[in-house]
N, C-alpha and C. Protein backbone atom coordinates (compact mmCIF):
# COMPACT_ATOMS: atom_id res chain seq x y z
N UNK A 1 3.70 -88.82 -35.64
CA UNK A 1 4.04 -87.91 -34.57
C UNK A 1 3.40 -88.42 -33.28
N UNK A 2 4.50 -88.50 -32.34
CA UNK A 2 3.82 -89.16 -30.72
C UNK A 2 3.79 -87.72 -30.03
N UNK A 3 2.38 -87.87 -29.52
CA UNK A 3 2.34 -86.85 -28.31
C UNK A 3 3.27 -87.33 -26.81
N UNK A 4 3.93 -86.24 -26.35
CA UNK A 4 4.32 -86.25 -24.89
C UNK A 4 3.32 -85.52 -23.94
N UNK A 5 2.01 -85.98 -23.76
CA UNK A 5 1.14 -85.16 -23.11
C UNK A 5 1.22 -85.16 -21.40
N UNK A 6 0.93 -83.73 -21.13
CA UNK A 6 1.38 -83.04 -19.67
C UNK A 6 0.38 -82.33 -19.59
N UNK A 7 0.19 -81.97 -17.76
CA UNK A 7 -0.73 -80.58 -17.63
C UNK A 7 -0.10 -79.43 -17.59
N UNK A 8 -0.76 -78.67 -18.21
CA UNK A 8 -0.41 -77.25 -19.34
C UNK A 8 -1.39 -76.66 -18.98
N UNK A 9 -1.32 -74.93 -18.81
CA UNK A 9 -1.80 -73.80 -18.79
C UNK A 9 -2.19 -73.20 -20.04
N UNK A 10 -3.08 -73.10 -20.86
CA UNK A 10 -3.46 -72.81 -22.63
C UNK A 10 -3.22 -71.23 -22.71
N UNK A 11 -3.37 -70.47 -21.57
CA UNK A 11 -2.99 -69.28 -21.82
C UNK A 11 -1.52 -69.08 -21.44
N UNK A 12 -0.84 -69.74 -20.80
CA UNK A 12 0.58 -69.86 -20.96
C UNK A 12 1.31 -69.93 -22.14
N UNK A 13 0.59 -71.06 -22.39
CA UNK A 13 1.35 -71.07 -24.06
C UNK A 13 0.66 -70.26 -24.79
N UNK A 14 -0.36 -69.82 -24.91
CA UNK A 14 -0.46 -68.69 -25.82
C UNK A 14 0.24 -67.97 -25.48
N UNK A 15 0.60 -66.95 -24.55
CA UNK A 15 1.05 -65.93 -24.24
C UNK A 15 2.60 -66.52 -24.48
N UNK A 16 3.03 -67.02 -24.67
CA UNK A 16 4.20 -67.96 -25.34
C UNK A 16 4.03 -67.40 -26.46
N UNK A 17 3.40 -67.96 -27.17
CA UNK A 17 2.94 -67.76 -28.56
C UNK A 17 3.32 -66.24 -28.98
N UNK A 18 2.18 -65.65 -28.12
CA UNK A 18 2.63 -64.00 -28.19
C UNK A 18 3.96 -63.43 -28.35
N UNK A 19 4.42 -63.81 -26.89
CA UNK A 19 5.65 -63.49 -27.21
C UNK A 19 6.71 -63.81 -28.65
N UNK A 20 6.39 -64.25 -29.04
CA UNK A 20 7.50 -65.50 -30.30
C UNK A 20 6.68 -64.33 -31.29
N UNK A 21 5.79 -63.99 -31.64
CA UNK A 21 4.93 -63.07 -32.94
C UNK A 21 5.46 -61.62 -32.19
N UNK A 22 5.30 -61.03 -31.29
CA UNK A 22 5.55 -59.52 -30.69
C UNK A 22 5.96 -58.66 -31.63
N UNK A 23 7.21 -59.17 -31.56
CA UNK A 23 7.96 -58.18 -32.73
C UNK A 23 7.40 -58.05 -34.44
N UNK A 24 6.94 -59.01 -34.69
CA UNK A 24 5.98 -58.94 -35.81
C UNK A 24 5.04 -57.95 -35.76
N UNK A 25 4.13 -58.19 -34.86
CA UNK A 25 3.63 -57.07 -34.47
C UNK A 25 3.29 -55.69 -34.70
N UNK A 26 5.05 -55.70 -33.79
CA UNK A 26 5.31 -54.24 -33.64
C UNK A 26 6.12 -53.32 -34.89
N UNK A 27 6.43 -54.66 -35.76
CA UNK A 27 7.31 -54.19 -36.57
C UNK A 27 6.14 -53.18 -37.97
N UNK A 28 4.96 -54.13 -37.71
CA UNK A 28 4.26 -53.78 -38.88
C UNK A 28 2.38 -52.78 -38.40
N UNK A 29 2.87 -52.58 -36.83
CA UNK A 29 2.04 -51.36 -35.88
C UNK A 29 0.85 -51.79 -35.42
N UNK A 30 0.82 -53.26 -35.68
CA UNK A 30 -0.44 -54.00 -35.41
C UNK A 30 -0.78 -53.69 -34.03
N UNK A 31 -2.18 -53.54 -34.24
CA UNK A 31 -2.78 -53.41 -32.63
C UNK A 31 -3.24 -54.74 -32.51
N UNK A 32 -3.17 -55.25 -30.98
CA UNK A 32 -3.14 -56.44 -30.86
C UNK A 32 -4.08 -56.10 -29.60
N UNK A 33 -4.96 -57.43 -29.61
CA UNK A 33 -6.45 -57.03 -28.14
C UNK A 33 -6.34 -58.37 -27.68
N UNK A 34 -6.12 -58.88 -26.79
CA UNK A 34 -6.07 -59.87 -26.03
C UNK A 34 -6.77 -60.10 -24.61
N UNK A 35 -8.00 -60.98 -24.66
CA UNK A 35 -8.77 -60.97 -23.84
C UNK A 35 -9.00 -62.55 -23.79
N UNK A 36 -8.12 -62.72 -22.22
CA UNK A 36 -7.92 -64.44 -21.99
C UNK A 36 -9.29 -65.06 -20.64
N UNK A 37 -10.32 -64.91 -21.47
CA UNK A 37 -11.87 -64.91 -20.06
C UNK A 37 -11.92 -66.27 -20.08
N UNK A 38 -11.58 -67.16 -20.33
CA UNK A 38 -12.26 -68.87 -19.99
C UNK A 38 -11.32 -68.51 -18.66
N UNK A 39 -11.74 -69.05 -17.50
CA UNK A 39 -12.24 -69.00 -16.23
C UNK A 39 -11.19 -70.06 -15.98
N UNK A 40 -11.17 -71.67 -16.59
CA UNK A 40 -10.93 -72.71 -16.94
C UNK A 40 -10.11 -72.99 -17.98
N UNK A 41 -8.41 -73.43 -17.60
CA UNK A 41 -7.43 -73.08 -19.07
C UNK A 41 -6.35 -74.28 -18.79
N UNK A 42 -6.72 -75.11 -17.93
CA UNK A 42 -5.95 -76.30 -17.66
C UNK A 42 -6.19 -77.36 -19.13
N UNK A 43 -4.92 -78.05 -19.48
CA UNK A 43 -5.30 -78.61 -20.55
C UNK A 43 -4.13 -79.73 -20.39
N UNK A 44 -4.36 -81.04 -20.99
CA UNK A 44 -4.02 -82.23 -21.12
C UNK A 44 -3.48 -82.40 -22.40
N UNK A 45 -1.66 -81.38 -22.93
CA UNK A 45 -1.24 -81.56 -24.25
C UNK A 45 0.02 -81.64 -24.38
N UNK A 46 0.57 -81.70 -25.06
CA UNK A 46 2.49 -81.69 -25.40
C UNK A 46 1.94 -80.20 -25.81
N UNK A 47 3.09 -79.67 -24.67
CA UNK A 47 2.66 -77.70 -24.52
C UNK A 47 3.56 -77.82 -25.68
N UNK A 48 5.03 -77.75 -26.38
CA UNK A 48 5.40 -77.65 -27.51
C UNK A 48 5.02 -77.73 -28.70
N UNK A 49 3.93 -78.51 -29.00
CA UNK A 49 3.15 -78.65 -29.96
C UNK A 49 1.66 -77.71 -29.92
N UNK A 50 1.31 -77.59 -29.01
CA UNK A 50 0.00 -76.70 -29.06
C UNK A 50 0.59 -75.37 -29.39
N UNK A 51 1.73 -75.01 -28.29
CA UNK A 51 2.14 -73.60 -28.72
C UNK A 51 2.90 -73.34 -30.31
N UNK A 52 2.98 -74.74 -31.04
CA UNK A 52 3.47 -74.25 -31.94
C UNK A 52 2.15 -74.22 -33.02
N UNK A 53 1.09 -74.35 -32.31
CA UNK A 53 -0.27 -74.47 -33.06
C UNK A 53 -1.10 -72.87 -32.93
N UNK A 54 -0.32 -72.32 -32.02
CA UNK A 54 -0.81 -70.86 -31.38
C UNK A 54 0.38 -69.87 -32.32
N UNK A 55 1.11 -70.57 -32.15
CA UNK A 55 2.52 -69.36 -33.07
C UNK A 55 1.96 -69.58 -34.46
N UNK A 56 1.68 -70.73 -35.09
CA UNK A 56 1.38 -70.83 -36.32
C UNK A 56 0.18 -69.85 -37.14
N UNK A 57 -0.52 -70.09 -36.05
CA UNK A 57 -2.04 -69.11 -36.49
C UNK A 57 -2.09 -67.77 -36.17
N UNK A 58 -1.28 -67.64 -35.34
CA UNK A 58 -1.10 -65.73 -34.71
C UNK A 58 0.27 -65.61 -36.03
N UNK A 59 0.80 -66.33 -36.86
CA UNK A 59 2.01 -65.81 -37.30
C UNK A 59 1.06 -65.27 -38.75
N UNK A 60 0.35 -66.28 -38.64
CA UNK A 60 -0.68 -65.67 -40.49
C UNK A 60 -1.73 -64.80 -40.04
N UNK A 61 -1.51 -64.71 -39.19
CA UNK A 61 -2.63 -63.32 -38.65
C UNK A 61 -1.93 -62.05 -38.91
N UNK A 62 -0.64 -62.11 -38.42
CA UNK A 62 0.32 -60.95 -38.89
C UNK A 62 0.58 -61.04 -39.88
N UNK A 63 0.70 -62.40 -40.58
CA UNK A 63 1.20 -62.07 -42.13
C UNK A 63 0.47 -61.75 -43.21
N UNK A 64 -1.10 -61.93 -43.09
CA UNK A 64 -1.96 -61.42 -44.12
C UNK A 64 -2.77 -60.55 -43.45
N UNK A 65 -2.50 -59.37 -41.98
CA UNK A 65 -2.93 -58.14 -41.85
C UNK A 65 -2.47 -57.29 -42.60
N UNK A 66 -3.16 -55.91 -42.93
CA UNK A 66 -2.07 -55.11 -43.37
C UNK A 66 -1.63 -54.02 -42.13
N UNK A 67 -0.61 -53.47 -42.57
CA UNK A 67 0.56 -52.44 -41.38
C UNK A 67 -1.24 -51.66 -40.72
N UNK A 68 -1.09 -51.65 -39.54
CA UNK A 68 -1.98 -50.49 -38.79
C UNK A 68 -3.40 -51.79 -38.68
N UNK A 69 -3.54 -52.64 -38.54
CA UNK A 69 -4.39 -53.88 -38.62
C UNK A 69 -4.66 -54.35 -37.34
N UNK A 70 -5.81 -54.95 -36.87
CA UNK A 70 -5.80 -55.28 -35.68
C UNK A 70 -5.95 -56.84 -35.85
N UNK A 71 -5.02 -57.50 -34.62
CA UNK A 71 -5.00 -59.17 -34.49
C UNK A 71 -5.67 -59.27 -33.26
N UNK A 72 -6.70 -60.28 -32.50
CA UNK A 72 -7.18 -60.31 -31.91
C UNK A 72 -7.37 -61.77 -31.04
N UNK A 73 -7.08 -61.52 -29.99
CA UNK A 73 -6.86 -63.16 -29.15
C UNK A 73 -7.71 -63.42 -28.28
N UNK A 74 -8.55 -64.53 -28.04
CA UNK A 74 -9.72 -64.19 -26.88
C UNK A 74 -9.73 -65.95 -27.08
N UNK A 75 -10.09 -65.82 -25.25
CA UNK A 75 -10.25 -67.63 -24.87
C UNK A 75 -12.09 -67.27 -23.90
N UNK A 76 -12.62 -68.33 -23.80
CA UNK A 76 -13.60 -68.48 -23.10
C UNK A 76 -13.78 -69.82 -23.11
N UNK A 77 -14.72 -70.60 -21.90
CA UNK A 77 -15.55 -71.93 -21.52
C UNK A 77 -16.95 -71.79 -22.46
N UNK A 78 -16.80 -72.56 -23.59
CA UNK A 78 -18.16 -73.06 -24.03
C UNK A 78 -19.12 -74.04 -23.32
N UNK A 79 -18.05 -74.43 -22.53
CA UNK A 79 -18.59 -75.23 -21.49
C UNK A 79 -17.95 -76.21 -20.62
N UNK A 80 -18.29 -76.64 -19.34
CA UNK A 80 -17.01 -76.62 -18.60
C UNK A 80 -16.05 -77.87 -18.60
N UNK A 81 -16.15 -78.46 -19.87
CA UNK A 81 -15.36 -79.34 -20.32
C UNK A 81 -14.13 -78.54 -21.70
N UNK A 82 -14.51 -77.65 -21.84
CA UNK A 82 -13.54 -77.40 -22.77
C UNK A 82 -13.11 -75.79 -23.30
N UNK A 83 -12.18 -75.78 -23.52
CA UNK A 83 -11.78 -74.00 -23.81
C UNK A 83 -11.63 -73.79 -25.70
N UNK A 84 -12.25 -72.64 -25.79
CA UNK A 84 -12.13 -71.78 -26.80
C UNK A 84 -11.20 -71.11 -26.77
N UNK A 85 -10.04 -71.00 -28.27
CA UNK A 85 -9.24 -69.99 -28.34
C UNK A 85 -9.75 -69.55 -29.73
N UNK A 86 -9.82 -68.09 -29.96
CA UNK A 86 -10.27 -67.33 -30.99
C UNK A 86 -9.17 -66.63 -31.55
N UNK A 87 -8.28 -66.62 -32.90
CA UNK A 87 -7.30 -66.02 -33.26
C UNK A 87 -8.00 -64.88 -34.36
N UNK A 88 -8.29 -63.76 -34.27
CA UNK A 88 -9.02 -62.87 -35.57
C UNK A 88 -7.84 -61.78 -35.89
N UNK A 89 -8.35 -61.34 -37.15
CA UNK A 89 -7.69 -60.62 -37.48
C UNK A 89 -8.20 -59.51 -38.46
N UNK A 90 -7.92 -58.45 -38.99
CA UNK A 90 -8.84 -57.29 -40.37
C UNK A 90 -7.86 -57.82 -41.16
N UNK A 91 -7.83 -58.28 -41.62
CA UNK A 91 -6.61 -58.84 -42.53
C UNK A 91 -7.45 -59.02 -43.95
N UNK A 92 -6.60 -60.05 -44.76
CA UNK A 92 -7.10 -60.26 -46.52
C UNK A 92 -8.55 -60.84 -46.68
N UNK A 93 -8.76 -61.78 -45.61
CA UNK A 93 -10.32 -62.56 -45.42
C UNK A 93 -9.67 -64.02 -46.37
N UNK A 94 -11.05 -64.66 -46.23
CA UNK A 94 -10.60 -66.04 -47.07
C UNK A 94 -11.95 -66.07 -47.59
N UNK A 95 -12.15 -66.50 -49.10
CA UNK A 95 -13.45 -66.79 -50.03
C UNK A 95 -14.41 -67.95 -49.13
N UNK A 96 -15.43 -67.66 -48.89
CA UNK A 96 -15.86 -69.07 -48.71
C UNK A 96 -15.76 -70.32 -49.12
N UNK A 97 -15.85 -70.29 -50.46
CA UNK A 97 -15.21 -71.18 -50.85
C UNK A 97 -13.95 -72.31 -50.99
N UNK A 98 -13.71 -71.32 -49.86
CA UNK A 98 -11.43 -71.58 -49.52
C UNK A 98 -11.69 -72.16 -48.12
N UNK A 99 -12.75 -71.69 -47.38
CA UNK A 99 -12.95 -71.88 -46.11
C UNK A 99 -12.48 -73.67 -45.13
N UNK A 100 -12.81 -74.39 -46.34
CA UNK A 100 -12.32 -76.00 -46.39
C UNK A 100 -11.21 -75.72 -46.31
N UNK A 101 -10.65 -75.33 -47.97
CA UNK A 101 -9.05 -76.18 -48.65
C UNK A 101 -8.07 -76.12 -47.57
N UNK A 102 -8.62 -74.56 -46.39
CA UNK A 102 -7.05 -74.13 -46.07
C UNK A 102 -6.63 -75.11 -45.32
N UNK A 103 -7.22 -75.90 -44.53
CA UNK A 103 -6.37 -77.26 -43.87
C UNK A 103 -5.86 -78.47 -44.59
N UNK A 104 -5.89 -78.58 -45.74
CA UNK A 104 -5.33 -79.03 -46.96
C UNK A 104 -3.86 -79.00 -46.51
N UNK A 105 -3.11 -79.79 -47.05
CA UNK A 105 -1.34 -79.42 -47.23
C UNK A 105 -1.30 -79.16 -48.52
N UNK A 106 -0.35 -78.39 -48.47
CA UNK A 106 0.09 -77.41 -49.60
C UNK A 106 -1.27 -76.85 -50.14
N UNK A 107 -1.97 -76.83 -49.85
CA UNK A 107 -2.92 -75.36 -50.03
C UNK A 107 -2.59 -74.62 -50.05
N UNK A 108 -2.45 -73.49 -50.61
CA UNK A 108 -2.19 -71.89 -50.13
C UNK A 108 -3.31 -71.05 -51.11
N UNK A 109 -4.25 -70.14 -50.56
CA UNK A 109 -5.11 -69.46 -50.95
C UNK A 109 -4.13 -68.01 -51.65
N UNK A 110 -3.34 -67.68 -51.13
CA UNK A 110 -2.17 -66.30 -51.84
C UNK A 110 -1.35 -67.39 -52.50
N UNK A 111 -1.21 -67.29 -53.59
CA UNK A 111 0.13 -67.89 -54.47
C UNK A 111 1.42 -67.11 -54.09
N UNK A 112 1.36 -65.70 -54.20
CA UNK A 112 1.86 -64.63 -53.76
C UNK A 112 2.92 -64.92 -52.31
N UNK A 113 2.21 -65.39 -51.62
CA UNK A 113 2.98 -65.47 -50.05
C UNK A 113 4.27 -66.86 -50.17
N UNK A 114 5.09 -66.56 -49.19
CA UNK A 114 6.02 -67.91 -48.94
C UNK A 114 5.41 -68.96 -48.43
N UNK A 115 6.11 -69.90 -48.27
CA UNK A 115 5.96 -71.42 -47.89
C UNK A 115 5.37 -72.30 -48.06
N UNK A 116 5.49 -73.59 -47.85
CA UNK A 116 4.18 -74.37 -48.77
C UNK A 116 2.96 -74.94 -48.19
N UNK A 117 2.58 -74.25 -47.58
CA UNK A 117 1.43 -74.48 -47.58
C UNK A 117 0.63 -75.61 -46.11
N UNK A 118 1.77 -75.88 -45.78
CA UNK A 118 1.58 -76.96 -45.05
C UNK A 118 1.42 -76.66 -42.91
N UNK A 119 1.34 -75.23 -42.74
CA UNK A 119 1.17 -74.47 -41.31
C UNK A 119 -0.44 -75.15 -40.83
N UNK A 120 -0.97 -74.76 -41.78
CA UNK A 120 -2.35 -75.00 -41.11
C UNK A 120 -2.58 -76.62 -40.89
N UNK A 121 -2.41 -77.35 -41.68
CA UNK A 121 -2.69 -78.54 -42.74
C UNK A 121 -2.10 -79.65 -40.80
N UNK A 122 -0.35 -79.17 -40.59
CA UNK A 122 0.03 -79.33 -39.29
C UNK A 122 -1.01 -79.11 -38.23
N UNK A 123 -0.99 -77.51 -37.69
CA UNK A 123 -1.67 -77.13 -36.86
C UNK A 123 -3.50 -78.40 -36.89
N UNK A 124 -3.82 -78.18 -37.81
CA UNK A 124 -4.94 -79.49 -37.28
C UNK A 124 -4.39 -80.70 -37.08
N UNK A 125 -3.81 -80.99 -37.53
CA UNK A 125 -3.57 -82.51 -37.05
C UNK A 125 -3.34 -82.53 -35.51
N UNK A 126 -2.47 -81.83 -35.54
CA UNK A 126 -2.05 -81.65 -34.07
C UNK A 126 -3.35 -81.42 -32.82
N UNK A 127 -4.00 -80.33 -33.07
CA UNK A 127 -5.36 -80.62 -32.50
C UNK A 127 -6.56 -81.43 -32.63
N UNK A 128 -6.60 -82.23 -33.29
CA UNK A 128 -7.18 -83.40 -33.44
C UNK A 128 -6.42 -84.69 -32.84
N UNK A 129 -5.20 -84.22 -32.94
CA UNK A 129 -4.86 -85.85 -31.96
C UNK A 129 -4.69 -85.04 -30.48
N UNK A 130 -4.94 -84.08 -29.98
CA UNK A 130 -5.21 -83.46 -28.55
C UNK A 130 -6.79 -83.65 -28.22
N UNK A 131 -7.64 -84.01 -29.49
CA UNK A 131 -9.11 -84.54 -28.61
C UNK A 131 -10.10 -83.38 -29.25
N UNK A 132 -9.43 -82.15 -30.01
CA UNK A 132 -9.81 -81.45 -30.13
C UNK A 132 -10.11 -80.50 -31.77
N UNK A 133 -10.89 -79.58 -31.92
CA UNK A 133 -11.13 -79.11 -33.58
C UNK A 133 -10.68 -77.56 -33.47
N UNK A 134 -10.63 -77.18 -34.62
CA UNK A 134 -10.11 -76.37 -35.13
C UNK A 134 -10.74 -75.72 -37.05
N UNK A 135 -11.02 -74.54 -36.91
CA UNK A 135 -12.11 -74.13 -37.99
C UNK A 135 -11.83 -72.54 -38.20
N UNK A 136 -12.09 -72.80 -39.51
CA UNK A 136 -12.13 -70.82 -40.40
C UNK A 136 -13.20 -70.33 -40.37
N UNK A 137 -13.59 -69.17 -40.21
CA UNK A 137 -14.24 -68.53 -40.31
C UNK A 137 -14.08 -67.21 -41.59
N UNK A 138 -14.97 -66.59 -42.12
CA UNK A 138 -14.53 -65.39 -42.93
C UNK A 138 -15.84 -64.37 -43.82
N UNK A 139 -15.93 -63.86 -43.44
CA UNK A 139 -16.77 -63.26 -44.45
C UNK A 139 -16.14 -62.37 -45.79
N UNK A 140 -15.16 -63.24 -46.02
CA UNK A 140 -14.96 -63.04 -47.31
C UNK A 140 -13.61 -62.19 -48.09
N UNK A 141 -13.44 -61.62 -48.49
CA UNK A 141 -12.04 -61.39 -49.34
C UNK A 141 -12.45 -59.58 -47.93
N UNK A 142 -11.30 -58.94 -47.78
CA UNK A 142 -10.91 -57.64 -47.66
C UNK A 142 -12.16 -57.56 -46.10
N UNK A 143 -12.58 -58.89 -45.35
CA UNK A 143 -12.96 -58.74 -43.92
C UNK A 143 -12.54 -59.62 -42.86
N UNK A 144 -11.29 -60.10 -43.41
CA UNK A 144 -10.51 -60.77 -41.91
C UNK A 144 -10.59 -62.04 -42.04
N UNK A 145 -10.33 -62.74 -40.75
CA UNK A 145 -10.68 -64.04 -40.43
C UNK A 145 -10.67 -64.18 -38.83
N UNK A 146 -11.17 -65.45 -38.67
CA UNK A 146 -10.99 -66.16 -37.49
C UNK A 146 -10.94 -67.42 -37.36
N UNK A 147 -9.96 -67.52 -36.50
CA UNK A 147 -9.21 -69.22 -36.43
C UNK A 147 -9.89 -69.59 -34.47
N UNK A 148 -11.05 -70.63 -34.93
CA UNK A 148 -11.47 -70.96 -33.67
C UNK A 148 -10.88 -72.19 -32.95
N UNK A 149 -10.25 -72.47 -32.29
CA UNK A 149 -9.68 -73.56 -31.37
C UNK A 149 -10.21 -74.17 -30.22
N UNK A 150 -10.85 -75.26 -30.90
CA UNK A 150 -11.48 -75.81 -29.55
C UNK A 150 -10.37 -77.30 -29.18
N UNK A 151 -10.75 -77.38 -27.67
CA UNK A 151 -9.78 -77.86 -26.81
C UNK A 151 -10.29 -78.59 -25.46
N UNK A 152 -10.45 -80.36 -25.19
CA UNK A 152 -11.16 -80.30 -24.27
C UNK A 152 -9.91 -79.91 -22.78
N UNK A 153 -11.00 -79.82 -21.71
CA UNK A 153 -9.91 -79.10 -20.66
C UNK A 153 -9.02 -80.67 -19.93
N UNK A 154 -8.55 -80.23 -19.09
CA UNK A 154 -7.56 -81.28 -18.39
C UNK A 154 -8.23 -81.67 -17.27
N UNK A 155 -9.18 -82.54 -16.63
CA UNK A 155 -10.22 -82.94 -15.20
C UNK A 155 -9.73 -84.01 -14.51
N UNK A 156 -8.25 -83.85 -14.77
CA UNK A 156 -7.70 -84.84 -13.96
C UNK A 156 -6.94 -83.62 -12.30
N UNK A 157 -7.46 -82.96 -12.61
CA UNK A 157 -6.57 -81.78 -11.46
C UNK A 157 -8.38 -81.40 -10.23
């Protein structure tokens, strides 16, 4: 996969992102909190591919919340080379032990759910050839998760 890299707005394409999940959403009453504070959101990426790295992780946020669940979106500067995106959710949680596999291809921690396995497994690659990491968080089965996205910024502007 060749990147076509451009300067890009990261909360653009999230809010991209958003939009493309919405109806998910709304279909299943999710409250959704979105708080875009990095100051600093210029970024150096093929916006098609990041945003499909933002749809990917907000789409399993809706898909392993349950109905009345809150998904949660928040960016900030860890520092002023690079932006944080935070995807959380009250959802199923992931074992610690799972906390690795899930960037695995064909991993899937639910046997139960569709597809094979291969959303996340993408989504890193893709941010790793943007310069950048990507990591689970969880405390465990029945307390959520969080999908942290780090990203360095664009300092050519």
């Amino acid at each position: 996969m060749q990147l076509q890299l451009q300067a890009a707005d990261a909360h653009e394409l999230l809010q991209h992102a958003l939009e493309i999940v919405r109806r998910d959403i709304e279909d299943r009453h999710l409250e959704l909190s979105v708080s875009l504070e990095a100051s600093s959101h210029d970024v150096m990426v093929d916006p098609p591919r990041l945003q499909q790295v933002f749809w990917n992780v907000l789409r399993n946020a809706c898909k392993f919340t349950p109905d009345h669940g809150t998904v949660s979106v928040r960016s900030h500067n860890p520092s002023p080379k690079s932006i944080t995106v935070e995807i959380s959710d009250t959802g199923v949680g992931i074992e610690p032990q799972f906390l690795d596999k899930i960037f695995d291809a064909f991993e899937q921690i639910d046997s139960h759910q569709e597809g094979l396995g291969l959303g996340l497994a993408i989504s890193k690659a893709i941010i790793e050839m943007h310069g950048g990491s990507v990591r689970a968080r969880s405390a465990g089965l029945g307390k959520g998760a969080t999908f942290v996205i780090d990203l360095p910024l664009d300092r050519t502007h």
